[in-house]
C-alpha atoms as a PDB file:
ATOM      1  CA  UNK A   1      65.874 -34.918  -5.802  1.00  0.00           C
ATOM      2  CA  UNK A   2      62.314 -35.035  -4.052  1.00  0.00           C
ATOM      3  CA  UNK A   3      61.496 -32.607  -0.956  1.00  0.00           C
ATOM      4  CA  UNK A   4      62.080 -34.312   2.599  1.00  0.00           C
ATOM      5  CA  UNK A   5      58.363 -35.657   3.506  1.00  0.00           C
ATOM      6  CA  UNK A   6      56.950 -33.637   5.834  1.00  0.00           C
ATOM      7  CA  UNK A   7      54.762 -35.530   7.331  1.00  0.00           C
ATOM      8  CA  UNK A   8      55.031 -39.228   8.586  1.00  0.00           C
ATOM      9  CA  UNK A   9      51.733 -41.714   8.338  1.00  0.00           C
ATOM     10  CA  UNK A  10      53.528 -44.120  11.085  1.00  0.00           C
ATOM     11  CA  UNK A  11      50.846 -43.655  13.638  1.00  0.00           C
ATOM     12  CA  UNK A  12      47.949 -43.918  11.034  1.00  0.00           C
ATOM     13  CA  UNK A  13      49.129 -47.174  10.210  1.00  0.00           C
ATOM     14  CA  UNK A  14      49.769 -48.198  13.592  1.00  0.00           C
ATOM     15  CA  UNK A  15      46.130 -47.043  14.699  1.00  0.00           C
ATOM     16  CA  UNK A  16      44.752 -48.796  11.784  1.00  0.00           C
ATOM     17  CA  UNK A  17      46.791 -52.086  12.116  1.00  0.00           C
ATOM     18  CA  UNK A  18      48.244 -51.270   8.686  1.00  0.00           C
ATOM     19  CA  UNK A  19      44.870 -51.530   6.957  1.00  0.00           C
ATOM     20  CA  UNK A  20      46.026 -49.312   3.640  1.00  0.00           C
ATOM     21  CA  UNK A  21      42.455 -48.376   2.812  1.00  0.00           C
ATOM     22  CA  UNK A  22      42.068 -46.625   5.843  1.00  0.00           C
ATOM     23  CA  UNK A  23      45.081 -44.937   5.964  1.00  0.00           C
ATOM     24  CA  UNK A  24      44.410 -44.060   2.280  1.00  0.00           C
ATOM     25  CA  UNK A  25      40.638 -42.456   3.629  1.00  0.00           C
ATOM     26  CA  UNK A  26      42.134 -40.431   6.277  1.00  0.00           C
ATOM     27  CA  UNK A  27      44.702 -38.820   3.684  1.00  0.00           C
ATOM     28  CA  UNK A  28      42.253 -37.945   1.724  1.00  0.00           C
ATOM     29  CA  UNK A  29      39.781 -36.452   4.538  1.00  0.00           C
ATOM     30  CA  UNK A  30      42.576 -34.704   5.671  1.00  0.00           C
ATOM     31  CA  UNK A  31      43.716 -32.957   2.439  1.00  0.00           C
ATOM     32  CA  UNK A  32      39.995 -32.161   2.079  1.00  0.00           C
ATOM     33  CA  UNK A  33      39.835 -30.420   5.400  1.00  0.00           C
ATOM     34  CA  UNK A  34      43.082 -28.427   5.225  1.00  0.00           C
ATOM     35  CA  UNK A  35      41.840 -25.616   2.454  1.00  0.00           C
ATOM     36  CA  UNK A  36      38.437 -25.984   5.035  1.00  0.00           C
ATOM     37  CA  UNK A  37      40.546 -25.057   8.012  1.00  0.00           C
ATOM     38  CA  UNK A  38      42.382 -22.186   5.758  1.00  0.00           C
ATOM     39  CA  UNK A  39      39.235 -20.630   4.958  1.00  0.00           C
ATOM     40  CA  UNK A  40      37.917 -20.609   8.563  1.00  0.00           C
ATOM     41  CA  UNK A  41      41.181 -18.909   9.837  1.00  0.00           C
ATOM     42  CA  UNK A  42      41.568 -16.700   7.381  1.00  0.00           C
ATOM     43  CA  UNK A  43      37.929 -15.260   7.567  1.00  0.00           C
ATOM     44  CA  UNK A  44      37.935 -15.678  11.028  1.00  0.00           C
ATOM     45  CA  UNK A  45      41.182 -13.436  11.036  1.00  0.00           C
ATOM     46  CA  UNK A  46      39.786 -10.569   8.444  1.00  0.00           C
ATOM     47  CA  UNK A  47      36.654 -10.279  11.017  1.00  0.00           C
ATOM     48  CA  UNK A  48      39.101  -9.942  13.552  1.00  0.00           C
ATOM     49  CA  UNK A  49      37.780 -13.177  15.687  1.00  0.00           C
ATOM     50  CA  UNK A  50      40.908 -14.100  16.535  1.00  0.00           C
ATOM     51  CA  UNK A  51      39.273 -16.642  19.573  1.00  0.00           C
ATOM     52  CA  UNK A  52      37.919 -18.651  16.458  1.00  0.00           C
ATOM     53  CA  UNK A  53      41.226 -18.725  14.785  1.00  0.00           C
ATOM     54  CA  UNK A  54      42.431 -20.502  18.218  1.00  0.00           C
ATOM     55  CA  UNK A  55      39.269 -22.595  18.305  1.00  0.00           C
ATOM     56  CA  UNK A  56      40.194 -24.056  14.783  1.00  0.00           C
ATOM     57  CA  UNK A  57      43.244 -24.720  15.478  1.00  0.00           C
ATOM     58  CA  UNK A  58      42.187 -26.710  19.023  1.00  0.00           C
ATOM     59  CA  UNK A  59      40.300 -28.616  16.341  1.00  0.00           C
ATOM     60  CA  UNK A  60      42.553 -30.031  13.804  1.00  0.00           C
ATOM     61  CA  UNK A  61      46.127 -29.917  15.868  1.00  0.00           C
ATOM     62  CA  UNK A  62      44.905 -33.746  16.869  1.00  0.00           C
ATOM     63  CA  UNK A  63      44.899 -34.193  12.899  1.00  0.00           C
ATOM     64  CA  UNK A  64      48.253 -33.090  12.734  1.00  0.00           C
ATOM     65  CA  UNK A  65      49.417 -35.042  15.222  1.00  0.00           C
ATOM     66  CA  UNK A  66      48.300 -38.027  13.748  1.00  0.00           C
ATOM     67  CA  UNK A  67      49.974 -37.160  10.736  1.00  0.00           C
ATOM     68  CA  UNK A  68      53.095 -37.064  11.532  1.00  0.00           C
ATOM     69  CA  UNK A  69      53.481 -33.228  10.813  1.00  0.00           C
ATOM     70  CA  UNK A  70      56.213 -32.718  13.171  1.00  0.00           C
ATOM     71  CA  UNK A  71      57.388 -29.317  12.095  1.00  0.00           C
ATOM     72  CA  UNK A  72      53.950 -27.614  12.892  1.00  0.00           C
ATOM     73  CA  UNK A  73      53.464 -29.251  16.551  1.00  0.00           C
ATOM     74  CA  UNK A  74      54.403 -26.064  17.807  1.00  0.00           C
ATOM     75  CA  UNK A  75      53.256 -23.693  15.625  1.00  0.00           C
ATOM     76  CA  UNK A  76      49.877 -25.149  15.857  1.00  0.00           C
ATOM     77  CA  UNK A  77      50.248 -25.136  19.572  1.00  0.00           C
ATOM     78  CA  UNK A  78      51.106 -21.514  19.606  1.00  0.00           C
ATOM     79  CA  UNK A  79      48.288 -20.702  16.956  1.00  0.00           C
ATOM     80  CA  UNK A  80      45.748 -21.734  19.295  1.00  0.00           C
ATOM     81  CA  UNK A  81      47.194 -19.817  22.702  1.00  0.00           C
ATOM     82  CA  UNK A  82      47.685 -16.534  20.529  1.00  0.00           C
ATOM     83  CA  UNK A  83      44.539 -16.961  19.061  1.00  0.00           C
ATOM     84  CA  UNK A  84      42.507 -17.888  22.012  1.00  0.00           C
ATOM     85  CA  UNK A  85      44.187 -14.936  24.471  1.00  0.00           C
ATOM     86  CA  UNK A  86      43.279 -12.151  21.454  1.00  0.00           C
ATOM     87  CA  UNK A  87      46.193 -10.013  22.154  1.00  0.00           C
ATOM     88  CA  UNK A  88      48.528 -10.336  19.717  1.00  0.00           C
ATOM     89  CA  UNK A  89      46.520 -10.072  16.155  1.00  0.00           C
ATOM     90  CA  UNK A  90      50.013  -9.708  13.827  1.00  0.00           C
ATOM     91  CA  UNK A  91      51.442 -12.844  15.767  1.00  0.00           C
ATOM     92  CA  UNK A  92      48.561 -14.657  15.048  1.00  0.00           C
ATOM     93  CA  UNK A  93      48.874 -13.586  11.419  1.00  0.00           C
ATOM     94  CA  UNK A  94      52.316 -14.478  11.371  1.00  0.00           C
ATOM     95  CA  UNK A  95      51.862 -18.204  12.724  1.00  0.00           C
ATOM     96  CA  UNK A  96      48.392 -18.545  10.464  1.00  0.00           C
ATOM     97  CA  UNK A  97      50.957 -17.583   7.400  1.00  0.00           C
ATOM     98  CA  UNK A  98      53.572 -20.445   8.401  1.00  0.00           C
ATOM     99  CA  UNK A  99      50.878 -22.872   9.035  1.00  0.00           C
ATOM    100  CA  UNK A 100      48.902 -22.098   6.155  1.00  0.00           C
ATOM    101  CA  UNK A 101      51.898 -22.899   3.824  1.00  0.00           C
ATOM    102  CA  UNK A 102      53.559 -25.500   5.713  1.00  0.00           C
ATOM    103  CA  UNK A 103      50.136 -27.544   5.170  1.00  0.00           C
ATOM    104  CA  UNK A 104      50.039 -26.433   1.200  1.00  0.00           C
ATOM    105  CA  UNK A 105      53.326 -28.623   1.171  1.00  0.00           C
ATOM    106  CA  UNK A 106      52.293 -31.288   2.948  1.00  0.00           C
ATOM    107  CA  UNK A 107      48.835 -31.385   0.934  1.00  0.00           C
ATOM    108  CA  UNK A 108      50.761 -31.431  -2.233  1.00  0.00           C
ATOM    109  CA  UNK A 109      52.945 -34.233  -1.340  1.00  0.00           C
ATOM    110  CA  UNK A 110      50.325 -35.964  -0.240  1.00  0.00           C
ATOM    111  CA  UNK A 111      48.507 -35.916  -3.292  1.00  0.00           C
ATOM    112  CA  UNK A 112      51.852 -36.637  -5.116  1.00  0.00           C
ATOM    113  CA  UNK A 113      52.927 -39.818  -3.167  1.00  0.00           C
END
C-alpha cells in the first residue's frame, strides 16, 4: 500500500488547460527548487537571519499552493510570520523542520509517480 499523495496537481492542470508537458516542467522546476529553498533556510537560520527565512518562505508558499500541498498551507504561512517578526528563533526551527520534511515526501513522490 502506497503513501496518501500529498500533494494534488489539479490546479496545474487547470492553469495549463491540461497541457501534460507543462505540468510535467513545473514538477520538475519545483522538485529542483525545494533542496534550493532548504539550503537558503537552513543557512539563513545558522546565521541567525531569521527575516530571510520568512522572506523565502513569502517566495515559494505561491509554489505550494499551486501544488496542491495542502498540509503545509499553514505551516508555510506561519514560517513566514515567525520568521519575518524574529522573535521566536526555536519556533522558527521547529516549523523549518516540519516543512523541510514534509517537502522531502512530497519531492520523492513526485519523482516516483
Amino acid at each position: 500500500m502506497s503513501e496518501q499523495a500529498l500533494y494534488n496537481l489539479e490546479k496545474l492542470y487547470a492553469l495549463s488547460d491540461g497541457n501534460s508537458e507543462f505540468v510535467t516542467h513545473m514538477v520538475n522546476m519545483f522538485v529542483k527548487m525545494v533542496p534550493e529553498f532548504q539550503e537558503r533556510i537552513s543557512a539563513s537560520y545558522s546565521g541567525g537571519d531569521l527575516k530571510d527565512v520568512g522572506d523565502a518562505a513569502h517566495k515559494i508558499k505561491p509554489s505550494l499552493d499551486m501544488m496542491g500541498i495542502d498540509s503545509l498551507y499553514q505551516p508555510i504561512r506561519d514560517l513566514e510570520k515567525e520568521g519575518r517578526s524574529g522573535e521566536d528563533a526555536e519556533k522558527v526551527k521547529e516549523i523549518m523542520s516540519e516543512v523541510s520534511s514534509t517537502l522531502d515526501r512530497v519531492c520523492e513522490q513526485l519523482k516516483r509517480d
